[in-house]
C-alpha atoms as a PDB file:
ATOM      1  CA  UNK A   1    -151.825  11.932 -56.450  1.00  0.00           C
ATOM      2  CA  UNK A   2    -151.869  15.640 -56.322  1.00  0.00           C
ATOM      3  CA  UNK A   3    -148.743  17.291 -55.195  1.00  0.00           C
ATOM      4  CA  UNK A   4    -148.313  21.093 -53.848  1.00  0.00           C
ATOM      5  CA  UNK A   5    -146.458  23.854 -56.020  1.00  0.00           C
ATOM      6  CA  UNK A   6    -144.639  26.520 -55.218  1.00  0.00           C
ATOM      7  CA  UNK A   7    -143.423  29.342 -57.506  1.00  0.00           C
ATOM      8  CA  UNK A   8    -140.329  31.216 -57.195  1.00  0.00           C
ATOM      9  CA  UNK A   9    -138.996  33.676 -59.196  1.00  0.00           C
ATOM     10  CA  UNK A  10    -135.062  32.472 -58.572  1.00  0.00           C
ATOM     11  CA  UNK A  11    -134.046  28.976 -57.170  1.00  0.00           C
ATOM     12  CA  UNK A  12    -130.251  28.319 -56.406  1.00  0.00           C
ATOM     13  CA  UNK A  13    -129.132  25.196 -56.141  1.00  0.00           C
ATOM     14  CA  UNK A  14    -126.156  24.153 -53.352  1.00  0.00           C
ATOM     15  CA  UNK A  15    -125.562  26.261 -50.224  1.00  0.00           C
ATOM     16  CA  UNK A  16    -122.117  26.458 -50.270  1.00  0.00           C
ATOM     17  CA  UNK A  17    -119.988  29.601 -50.437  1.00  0.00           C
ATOM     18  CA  UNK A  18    -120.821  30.644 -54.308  1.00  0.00           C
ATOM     19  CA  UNK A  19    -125.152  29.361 -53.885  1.00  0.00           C
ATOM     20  CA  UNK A  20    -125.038  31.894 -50.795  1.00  0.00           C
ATOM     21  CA  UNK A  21    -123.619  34.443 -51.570  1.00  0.00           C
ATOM     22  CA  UNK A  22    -125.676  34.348 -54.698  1.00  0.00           C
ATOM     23  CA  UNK A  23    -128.732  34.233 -53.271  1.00  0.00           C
ATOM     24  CA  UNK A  24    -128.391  37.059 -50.220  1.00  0.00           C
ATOM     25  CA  UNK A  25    -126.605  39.577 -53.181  1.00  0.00           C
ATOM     26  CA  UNK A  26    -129.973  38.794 -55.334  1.00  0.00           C
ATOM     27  CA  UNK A  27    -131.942  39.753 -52.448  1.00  0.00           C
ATOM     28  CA  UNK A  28    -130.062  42.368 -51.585  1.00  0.00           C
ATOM     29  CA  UNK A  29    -130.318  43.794 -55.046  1.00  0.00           C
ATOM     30  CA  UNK A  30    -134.210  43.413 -55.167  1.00  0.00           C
ATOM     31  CA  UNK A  31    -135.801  42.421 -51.662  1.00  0.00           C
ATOM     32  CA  UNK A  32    -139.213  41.426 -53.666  1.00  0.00           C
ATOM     33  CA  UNK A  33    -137.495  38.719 -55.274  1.00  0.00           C
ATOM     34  CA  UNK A  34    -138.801  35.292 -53.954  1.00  0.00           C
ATOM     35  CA  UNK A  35    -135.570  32.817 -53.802  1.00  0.00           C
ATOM     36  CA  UNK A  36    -134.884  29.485 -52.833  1.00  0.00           C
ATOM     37  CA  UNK A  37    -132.138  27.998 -51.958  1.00  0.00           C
ATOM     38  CA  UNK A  38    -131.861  24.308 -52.081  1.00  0.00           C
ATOM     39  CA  UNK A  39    -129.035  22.355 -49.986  1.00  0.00           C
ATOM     40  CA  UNK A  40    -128.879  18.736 -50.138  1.00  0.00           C
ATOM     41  CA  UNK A  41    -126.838  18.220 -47.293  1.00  0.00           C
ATOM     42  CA  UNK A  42    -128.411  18.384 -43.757  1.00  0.00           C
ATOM     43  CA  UNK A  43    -127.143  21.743 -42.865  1.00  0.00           C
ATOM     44  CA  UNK A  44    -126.279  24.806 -44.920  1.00  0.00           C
ATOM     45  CA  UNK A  45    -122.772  24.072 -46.598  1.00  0.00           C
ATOM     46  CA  UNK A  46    -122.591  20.550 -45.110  1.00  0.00           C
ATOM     47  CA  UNK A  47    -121.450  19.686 -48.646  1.00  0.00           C
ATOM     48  CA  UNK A  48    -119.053  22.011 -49.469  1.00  0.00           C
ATOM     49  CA  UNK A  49    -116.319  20.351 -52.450  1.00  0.00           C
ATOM     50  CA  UNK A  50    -115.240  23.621 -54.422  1.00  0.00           C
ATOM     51  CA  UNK A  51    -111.924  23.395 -52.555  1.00  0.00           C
ATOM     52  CA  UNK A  52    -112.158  27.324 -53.391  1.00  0.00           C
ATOM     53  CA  UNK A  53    -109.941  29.585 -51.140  1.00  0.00           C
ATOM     54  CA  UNK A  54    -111.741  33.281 -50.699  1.00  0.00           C
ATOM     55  CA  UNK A  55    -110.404  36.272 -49.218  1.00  0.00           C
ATOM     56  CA  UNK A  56    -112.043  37.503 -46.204  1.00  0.00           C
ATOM     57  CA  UNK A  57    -112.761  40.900 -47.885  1.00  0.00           C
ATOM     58  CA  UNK A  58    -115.495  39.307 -50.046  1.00  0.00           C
ATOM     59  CA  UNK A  59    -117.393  38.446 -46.688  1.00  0.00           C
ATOM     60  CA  UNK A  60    -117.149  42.094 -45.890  1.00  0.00           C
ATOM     61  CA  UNK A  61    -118.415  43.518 -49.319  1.00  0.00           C
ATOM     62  CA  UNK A  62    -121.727  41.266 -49.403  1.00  0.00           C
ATOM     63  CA  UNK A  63    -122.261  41.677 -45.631  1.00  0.00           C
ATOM     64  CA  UNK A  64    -121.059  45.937 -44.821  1.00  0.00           C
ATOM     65  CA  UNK A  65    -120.811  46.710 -40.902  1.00  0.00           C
ATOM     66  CA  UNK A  66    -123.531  49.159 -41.272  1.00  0.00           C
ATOM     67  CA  UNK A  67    -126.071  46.886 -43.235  1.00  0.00           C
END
């Protein structure tokens, strides 16, 4: 059985809060990058068990108004 590869240069695992944020600074740091972003749950952060409590602000650093 032959199975289909594909190459990437960064793969996060878990699309919670921390595998997000992660993976949109990366690409905003180098847009060439190729990442992937695996989620187990059906939906992006369906998962979510940090518990973690974030300020706002942090939202607002990654993601700037004029972006």
């Amino acid at each position: 059985m032959e199975r289909e590869s594909i190459e990437y240069d960064v793969v996060v695992v878990g699309g919670g809060p921390s595998g997000l944020a992660s993976a949109c600074k990366l690409k905003q740091l180098n847009p060439n990058l190729s990442v992937c972003l695996l989620e187990k749950g059906a939906e992006i952060g369906s998962h979510i068990l940090s518990g973690a409590v974030f300020e706002p602000k942090t939202l607002f650093d990654l993601f700037p108004e004029d972006a």
